[in-house]
N, C-alpha and C. Protein backbone atom coordinates (compact mmCIF):
# COMPACT_ATOMS: atom_id res chain seq x y z
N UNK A 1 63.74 118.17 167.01
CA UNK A 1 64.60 118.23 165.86
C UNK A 1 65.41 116.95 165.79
N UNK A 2 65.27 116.32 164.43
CA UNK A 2 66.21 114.51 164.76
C UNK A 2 67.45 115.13 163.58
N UNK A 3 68.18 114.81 163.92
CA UNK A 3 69.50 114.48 163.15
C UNK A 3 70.29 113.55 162.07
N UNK A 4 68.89 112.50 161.80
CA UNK A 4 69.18 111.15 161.33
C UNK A 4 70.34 111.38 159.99
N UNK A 5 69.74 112.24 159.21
CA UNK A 5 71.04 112.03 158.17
C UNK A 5 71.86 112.62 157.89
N UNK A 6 72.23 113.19 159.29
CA UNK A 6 73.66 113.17 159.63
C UNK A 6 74.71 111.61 159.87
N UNK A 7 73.76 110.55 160.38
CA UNK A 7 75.20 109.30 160.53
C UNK A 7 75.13 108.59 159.32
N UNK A 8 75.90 107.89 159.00
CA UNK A 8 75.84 107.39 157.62
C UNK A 8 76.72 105.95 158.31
N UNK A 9 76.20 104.73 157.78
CA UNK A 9 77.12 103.57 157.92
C UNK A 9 78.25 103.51 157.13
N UNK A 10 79.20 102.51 156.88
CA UNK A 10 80.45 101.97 155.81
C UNK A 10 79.54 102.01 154.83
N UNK A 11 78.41 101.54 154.81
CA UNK A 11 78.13 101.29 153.21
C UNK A 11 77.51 102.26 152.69
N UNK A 12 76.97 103.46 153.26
CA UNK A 12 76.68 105.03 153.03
C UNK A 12 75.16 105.10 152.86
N UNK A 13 74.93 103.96 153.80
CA UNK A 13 73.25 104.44 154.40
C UNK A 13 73.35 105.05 155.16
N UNK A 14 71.78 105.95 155.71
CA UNK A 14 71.55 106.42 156.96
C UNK A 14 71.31 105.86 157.87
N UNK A 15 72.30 105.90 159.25
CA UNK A 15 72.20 105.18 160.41
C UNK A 15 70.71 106.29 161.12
N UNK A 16 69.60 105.08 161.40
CA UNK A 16 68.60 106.21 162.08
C UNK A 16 69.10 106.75 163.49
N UNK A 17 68.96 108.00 164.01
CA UNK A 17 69.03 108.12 165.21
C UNK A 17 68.04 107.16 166.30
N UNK A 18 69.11 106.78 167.56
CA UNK A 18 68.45 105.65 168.21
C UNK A 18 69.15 105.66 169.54
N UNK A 19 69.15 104.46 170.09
CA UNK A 19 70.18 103.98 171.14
C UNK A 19 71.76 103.30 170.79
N UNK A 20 72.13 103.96 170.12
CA UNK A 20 73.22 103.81 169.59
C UNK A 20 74.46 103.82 170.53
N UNK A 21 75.91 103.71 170.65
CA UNK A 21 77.19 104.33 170.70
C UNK A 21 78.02 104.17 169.76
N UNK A 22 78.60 105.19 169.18
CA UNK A 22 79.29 105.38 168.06
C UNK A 22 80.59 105.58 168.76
N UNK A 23 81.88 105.13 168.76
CA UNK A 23 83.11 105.18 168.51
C UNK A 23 83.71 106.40 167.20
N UNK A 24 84.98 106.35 167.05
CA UNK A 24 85.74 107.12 166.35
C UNK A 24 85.76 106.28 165.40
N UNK A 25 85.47 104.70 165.71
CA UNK A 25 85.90 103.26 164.57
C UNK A 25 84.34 102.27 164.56
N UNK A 26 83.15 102.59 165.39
CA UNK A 26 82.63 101.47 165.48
C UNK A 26 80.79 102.14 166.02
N UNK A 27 80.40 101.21 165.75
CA UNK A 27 78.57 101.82 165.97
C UNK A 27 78.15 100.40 166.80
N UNK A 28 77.92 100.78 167.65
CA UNK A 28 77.02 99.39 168.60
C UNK A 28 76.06 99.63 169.31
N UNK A 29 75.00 98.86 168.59
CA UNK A 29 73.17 99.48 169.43
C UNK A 29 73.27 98.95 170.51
N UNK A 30 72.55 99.70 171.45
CA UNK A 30 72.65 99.42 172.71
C UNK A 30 70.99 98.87 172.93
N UNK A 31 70.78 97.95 174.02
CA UNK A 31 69.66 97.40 174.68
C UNK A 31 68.85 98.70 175.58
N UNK A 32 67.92 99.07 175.78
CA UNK A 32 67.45 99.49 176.74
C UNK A 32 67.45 100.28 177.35
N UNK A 33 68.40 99.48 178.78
CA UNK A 33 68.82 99.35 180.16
C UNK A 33 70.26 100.18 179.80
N UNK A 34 71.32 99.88 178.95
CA UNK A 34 72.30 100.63 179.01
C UNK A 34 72.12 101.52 178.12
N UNK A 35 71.50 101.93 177.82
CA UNK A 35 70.88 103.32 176.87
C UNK A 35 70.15 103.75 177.83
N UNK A 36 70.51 104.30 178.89
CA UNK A 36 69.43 104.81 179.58
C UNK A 36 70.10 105.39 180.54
N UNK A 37 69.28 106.89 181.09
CA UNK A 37 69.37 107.44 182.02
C UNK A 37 68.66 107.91 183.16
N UNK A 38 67.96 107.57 184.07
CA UNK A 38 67.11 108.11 184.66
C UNK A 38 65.75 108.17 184.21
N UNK A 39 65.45 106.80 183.09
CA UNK A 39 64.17 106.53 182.42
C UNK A 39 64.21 107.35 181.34
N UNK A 40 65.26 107.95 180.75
CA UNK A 40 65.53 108.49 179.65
C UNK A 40 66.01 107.81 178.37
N UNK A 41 65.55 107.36 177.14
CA UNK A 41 66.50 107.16 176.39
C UNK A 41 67.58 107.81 176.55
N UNK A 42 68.95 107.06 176.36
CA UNK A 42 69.99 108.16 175.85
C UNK A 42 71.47 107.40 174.89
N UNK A 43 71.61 107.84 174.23
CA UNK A 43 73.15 107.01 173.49
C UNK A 43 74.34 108.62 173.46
N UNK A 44 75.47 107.99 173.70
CA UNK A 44 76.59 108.82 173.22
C UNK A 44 77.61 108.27 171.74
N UNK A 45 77.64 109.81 171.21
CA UNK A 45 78.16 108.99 169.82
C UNK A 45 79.19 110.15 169.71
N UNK A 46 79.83 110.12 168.65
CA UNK A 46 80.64 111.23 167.97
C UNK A 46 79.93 112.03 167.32
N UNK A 47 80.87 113.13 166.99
CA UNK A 47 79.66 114.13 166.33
C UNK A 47 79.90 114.43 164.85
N UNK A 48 79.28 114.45 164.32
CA UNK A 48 79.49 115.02 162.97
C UNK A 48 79.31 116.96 162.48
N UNK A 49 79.57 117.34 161.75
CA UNK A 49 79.64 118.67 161.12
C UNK A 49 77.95 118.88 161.13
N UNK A 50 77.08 118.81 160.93
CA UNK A 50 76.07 119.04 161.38
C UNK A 50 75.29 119.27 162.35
N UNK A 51 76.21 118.63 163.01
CA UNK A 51 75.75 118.82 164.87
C UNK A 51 75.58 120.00 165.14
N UNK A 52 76.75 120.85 164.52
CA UNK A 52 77.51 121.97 165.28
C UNK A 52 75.98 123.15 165.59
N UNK A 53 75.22 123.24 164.56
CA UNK A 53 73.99 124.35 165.21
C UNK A 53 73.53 123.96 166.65
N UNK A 54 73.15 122.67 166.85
CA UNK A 54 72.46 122.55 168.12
C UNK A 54 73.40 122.53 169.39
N UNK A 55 74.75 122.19 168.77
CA UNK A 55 76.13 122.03 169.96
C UNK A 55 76.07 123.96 170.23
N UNK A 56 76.28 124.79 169.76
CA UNK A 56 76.25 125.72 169.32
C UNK A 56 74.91 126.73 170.17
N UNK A 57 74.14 125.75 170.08
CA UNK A 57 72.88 126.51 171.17
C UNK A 57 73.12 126.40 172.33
N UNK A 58 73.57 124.98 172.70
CA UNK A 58 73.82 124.68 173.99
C UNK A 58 75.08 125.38 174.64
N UNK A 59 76.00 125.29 173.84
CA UNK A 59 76.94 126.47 174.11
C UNK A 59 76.23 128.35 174.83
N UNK A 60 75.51 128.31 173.91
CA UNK A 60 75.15 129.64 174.28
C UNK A 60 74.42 129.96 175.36
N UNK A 61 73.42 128.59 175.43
CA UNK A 61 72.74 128.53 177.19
C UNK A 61 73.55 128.43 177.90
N UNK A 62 74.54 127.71 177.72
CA UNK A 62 75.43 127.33 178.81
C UNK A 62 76.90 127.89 179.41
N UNK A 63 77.30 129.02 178.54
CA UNK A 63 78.50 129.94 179.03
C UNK A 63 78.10 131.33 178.82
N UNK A 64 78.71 132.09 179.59
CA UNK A 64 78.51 133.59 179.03
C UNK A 64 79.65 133.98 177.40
N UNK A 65 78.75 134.69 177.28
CA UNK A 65 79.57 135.09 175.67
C UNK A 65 80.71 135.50 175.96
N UNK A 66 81.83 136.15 176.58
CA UNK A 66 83.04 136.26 176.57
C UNK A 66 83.60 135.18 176.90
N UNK A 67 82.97 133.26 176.92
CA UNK A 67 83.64 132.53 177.28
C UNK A 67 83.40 131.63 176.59
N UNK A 68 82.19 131.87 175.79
CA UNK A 68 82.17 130.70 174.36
C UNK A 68 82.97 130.45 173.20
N UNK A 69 82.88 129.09 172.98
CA UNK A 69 83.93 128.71 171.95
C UNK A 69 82.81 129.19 170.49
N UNK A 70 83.60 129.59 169.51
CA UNK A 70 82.90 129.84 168.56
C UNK A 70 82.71 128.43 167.42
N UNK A 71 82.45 128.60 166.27
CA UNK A 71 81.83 127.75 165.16
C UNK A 71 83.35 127.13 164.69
N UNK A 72 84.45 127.64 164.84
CA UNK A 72 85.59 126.77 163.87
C UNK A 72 86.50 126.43 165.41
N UNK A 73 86.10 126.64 166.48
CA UNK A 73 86.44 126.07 167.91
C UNK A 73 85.72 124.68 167.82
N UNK A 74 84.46 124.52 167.05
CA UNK A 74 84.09 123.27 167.46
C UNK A 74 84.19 121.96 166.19
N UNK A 75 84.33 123.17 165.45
CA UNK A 75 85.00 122.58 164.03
C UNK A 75 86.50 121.61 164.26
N UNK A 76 87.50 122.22 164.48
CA UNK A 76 88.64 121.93 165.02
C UNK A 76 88.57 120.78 165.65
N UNK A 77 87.57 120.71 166.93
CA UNK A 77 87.12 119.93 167.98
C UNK A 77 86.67 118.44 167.38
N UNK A 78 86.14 118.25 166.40
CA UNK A 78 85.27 117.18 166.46
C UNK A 78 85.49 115.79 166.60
N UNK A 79 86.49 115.70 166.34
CA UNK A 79 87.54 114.62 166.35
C UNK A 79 87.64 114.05 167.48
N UNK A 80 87.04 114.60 168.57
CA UNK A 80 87.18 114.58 169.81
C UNK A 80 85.71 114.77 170.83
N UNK A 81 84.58 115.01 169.79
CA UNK A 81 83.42 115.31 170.67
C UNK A 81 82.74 114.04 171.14
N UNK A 82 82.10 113.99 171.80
CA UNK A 82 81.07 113.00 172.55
C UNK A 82 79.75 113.66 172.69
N UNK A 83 78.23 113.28 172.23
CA UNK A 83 77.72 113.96 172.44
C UNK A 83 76.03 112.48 172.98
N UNK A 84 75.27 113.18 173.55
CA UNK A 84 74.35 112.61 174.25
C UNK A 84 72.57 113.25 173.52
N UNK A 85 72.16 112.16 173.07
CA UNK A 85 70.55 112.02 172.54
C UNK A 85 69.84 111.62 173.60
N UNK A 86 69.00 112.77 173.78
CA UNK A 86 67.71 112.39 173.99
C UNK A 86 66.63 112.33 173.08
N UNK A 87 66.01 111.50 173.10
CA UNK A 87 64.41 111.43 172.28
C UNK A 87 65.22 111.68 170.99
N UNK A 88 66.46 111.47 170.39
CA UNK A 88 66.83 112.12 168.82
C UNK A 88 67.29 113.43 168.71
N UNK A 89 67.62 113.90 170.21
CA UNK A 89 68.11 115.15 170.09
C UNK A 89 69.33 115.12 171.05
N UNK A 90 70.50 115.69 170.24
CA UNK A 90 71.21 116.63 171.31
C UNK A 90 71.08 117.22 172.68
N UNK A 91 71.35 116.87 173.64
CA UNK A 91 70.92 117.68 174.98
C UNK A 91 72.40 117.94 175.75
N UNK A 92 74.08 117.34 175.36
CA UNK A 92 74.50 117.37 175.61
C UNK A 92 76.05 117.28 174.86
N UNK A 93 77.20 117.90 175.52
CA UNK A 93 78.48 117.56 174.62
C UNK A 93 79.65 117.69 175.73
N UNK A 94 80.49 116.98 175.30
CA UNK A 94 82.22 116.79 175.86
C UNK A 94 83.40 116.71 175.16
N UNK A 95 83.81 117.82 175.15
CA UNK A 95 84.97 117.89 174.32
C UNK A 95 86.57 117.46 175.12
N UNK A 96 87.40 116.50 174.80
CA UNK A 96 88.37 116.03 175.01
C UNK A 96 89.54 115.68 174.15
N UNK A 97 91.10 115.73 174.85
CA UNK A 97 91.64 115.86 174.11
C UNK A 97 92.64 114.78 174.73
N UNK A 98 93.38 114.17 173.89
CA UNK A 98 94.35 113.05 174.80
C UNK A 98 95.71 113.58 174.33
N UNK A 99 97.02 113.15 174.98
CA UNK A 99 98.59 112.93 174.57
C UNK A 99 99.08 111.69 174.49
N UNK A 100 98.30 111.02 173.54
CA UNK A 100 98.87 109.08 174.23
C UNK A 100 100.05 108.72 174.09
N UNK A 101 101.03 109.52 173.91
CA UNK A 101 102.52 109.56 174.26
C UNK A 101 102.78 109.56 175.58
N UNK A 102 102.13 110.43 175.78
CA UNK A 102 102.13 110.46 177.54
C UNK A 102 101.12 109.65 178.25
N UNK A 103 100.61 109.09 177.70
CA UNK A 103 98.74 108.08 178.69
C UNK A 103 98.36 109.38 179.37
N UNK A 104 98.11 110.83 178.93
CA UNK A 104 96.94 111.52 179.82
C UNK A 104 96.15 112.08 178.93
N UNK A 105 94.85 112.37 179.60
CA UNK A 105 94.01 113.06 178.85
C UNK A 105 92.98 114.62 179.72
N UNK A 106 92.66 115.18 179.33
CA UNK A 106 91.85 116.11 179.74
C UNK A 106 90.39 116.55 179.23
N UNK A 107 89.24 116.69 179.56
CA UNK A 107 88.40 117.16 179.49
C UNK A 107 88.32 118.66 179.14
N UNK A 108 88.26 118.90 177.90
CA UNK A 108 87.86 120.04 177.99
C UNK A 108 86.75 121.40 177.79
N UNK A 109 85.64 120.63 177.73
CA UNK A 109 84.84 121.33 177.66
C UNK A 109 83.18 120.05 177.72
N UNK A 110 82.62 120.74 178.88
CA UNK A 110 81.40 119.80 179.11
C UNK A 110 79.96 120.88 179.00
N UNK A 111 79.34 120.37 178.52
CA UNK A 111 77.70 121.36 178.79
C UNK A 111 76.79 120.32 178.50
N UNK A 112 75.26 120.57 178.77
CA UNK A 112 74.02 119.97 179.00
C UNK A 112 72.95 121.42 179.21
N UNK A 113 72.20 120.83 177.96
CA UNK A 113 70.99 121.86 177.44
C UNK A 113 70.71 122.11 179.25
N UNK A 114 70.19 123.55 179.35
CA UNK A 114 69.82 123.65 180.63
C UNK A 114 68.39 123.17 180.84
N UNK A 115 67.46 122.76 179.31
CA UNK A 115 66.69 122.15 179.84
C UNK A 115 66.68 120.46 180.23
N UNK A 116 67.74 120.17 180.04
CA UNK A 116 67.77 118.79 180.32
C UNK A 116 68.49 118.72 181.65
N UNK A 117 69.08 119.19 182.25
CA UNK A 117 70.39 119.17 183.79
C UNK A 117 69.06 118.24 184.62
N UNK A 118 70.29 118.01 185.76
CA UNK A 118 69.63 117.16 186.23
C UNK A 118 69.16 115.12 185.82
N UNK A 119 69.45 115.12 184.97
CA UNK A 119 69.06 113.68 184.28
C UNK A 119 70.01 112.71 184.47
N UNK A 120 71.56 113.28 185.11
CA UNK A 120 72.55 112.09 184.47
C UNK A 120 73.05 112.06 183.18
N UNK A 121 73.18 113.55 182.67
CA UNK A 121 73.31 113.21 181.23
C UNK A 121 74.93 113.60 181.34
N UNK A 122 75.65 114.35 182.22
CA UNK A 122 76.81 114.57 182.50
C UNK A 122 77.85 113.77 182.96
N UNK A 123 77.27 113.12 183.76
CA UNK A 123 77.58 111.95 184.05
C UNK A 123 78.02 111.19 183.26
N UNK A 124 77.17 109.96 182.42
CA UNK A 124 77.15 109.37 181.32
C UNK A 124 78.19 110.04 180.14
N UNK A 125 78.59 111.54 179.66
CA UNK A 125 79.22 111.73 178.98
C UNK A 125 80.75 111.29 179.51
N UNK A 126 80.30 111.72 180.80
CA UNK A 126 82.06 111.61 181.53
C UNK A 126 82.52 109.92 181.42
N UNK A 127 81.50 109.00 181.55
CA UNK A 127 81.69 107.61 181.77
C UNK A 127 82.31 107.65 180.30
N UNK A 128 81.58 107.85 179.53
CA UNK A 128 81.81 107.11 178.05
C UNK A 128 83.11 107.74 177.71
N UNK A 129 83.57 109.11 177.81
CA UNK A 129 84.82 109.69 177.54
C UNK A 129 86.37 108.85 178.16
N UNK A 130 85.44 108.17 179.74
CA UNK A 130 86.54 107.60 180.51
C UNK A 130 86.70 106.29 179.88
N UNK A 131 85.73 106.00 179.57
CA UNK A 131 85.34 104.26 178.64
C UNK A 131 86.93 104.64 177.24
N UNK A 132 86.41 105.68 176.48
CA UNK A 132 87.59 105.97 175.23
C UNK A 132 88.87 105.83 175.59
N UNK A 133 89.09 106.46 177.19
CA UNK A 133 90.58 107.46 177.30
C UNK A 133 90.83 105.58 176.99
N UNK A 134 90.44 104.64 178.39
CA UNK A 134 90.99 103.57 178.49
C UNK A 134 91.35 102.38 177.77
N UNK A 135 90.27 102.73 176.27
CA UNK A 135 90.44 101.69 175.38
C UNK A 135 91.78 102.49 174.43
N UNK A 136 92.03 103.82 174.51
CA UNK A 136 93.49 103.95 174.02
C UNK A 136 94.80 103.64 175.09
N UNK A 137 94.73 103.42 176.20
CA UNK A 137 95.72 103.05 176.80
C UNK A 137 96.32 104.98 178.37
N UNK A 138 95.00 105.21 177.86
CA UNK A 138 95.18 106.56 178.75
C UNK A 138 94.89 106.17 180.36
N UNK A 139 95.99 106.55 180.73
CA UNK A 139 96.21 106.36 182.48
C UNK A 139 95.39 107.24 183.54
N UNK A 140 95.46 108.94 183.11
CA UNK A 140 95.57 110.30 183.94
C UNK A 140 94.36 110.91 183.46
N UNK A 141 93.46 111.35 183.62
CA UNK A 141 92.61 112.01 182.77
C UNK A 141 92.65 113.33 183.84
N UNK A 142 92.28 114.90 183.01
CA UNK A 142 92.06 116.34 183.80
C UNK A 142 91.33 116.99 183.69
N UNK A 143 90.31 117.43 184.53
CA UNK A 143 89.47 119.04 184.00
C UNK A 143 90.10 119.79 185.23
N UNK A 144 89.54 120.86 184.53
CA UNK A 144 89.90 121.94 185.40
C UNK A 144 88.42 122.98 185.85
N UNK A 145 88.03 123.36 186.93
CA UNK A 145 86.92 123.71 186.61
C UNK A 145 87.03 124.81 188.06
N UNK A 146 86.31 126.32 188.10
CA UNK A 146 86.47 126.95 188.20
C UNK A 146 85.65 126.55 189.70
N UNK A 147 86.24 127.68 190.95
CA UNK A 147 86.15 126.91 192.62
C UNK A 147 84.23 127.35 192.67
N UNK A 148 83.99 128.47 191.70
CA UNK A 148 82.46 128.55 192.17
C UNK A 148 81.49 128.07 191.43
N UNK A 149 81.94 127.08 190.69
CA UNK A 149 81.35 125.45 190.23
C UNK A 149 81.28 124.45 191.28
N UNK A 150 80.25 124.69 192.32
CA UNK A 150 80.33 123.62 193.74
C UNK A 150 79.35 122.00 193.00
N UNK A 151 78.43 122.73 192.36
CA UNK A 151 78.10 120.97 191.35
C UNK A 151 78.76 120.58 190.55
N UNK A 152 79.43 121.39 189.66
CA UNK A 152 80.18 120.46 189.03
C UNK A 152 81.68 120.07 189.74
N UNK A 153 81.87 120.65 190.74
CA UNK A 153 83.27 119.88 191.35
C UNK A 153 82.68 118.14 192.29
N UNK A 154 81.27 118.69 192.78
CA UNK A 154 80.98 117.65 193.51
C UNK A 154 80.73 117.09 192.26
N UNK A 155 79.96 116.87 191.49
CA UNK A 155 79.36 115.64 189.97
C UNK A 155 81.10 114.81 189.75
N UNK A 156 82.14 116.01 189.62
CA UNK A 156 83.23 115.25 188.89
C UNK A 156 83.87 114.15 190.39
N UNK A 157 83.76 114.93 191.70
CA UNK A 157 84.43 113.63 192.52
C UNK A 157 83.28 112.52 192.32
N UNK A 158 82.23 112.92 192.37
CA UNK A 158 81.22 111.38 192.14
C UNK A 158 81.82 110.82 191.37
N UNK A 159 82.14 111.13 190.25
CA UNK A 159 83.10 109.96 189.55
C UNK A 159 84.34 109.68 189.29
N UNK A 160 84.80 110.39 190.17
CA UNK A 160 86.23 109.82 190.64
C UNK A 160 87.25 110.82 190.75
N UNK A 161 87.13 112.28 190.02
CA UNK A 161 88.08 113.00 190.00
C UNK A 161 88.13 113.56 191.21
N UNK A 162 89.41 113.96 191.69
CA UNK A 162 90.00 114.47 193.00
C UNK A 162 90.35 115.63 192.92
N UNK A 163 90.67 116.89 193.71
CA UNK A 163 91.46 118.37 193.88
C UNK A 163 92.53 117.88 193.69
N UNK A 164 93.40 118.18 192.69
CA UNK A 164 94.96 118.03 192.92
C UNK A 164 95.69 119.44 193.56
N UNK A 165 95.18 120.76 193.29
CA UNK A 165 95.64 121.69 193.43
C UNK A 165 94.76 123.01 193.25
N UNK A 166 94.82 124.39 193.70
CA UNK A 166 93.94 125.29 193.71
C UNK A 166 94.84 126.36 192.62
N UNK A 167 94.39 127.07 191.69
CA UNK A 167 95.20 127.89 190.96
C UNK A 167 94.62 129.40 191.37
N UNK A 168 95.12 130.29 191.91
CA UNK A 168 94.89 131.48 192.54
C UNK A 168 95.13 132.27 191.36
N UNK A 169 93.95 133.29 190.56
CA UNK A 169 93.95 134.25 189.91
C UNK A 169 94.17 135.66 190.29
N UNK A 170 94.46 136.11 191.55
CA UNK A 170 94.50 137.40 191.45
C UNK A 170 96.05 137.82 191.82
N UNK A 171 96.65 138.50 192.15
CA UNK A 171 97.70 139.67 192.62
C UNK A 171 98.32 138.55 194.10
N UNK A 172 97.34 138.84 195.05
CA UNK A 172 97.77 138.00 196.26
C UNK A 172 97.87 136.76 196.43
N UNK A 173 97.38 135.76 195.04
CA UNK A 173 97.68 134.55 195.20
C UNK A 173 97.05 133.65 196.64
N UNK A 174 95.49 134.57 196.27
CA UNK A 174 94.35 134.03 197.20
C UNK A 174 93.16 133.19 196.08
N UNK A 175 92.83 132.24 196.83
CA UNK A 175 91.91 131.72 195.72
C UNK A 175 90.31 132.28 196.44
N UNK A 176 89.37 132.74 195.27
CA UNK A 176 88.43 133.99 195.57
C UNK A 176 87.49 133.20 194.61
N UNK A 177 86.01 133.56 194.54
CA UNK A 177 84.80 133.16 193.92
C UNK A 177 85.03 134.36 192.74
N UNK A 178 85.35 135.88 193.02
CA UNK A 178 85.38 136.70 192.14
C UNK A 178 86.84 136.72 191.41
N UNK A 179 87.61 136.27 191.59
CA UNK A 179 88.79 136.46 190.52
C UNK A 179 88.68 135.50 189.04
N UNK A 180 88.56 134.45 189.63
CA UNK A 180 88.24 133.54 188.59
C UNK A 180 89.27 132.22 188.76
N UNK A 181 89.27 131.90 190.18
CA UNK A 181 90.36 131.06 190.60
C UNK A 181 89.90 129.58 190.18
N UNK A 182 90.66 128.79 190.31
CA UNK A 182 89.62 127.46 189.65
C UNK A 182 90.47 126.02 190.30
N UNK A 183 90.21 124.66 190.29
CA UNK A 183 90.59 123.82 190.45
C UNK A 183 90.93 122.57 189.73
N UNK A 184 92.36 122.67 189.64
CA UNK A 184 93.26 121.10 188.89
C UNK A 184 92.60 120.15 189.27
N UNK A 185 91.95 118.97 188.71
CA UNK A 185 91.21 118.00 189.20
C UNK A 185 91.79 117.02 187.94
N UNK A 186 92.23 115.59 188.86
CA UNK A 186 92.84 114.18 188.12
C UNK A 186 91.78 113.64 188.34
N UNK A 187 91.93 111.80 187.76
CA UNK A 187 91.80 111.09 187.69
C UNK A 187 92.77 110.11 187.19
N UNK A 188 93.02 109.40 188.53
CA UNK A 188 93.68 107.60 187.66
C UNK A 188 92.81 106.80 187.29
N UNK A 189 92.66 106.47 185.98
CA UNK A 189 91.84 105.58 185.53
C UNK A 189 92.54 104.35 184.95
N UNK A 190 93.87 104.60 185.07
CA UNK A 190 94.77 102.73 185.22
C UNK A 190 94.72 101.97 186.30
N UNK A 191 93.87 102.27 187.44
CA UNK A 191 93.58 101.17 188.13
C UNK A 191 92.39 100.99 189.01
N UNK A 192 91.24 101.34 187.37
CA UNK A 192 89.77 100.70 187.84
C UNK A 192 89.98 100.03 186.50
């Protein structure tokens, strides 16, 4: 499934889907080598209102239904999405949100088609999100991600984020795989 006329340039052609990165302000084709993941094409761009069916699938592979964001959750969102092509398709999204009053930002919401995991495509979203925070002047970046996520806590220290703290969900203020306890995780990204 390609997406092409969904991007539109300033002058209100269709940008083809490609090796692109799209900004909030700016479109710059990429070579190759940095379009690439693991011998994958891949570009990260913003998303447009059209996206939302295939963001929307991946959502649904990727959380249980009492924990998915619905259709005007991602509506709301867009302003803020990052999303990753393969072959002309969607395989991935990152939703983030900044306070640049304060220089911090947080991650809040990451997925990758489950048929694509594995590729580096998570990765690459996290780079390019960290690429944004810093070209606005964002210092702190946060996810938070739950303790019986052991890949995605290890994926996020691979790139830099640390445990700041454990948040204990139950009564005894024990952190447990079954309560739903989870982990504060930073990043300083003012001094790379």
């Amino acid at each position: 499934m390609l997406f092409e006329h969904c991007f539109t340039g300033e002058n209100g052609k269709a940008i083809p889907a490609g090796s692109y990165t799209v900004g909030p302000n700016f479109l710059v084709e990429q070579d190759g080598r940095k379009g690439s993941t693991s011998e994958v094409p891949v570009s990260v761009r913003s998303a447009a209102e059209c996206d939302l069916p295939r963001i929307m699938e991946i959502e649904r592979r990727s959380f249980p239904t009492r924990k998915q964001w619905d259709y005007g959750d991602f509506q709301e969102a867009l302003k803020d999405l990052f999303f990753v092509f393969v072959n002309g398709e969607i395989s991935g999204f990152l939703i983030a949100h900044c306070w640049e009053k304060e220089n911090r930002g947080i991650i809040l919401r990451i997925a990758v088609h489950p048929d694509c995991r594995g590729r580096g495509i998570a990765t690459r979203l996290i780079e390019s999100a960290i690429g944004a925070f810093r070209e606005m002047d964002i210092r702190e970046v946060g996810i938070d991600v739950k303790i019986v996520k052991g890949g995605a806590i290890q994926l996020y220290e691979r790139v830099g984020f640390r445990i700041i703290r454990g948040i204990p969900m139950d009564e005894d203020n024990t952190m447990s795989d079954e309560n739903g306890s989870y982990y504060m995780m930073k990043m300083d990204i003012s001094k790379k």
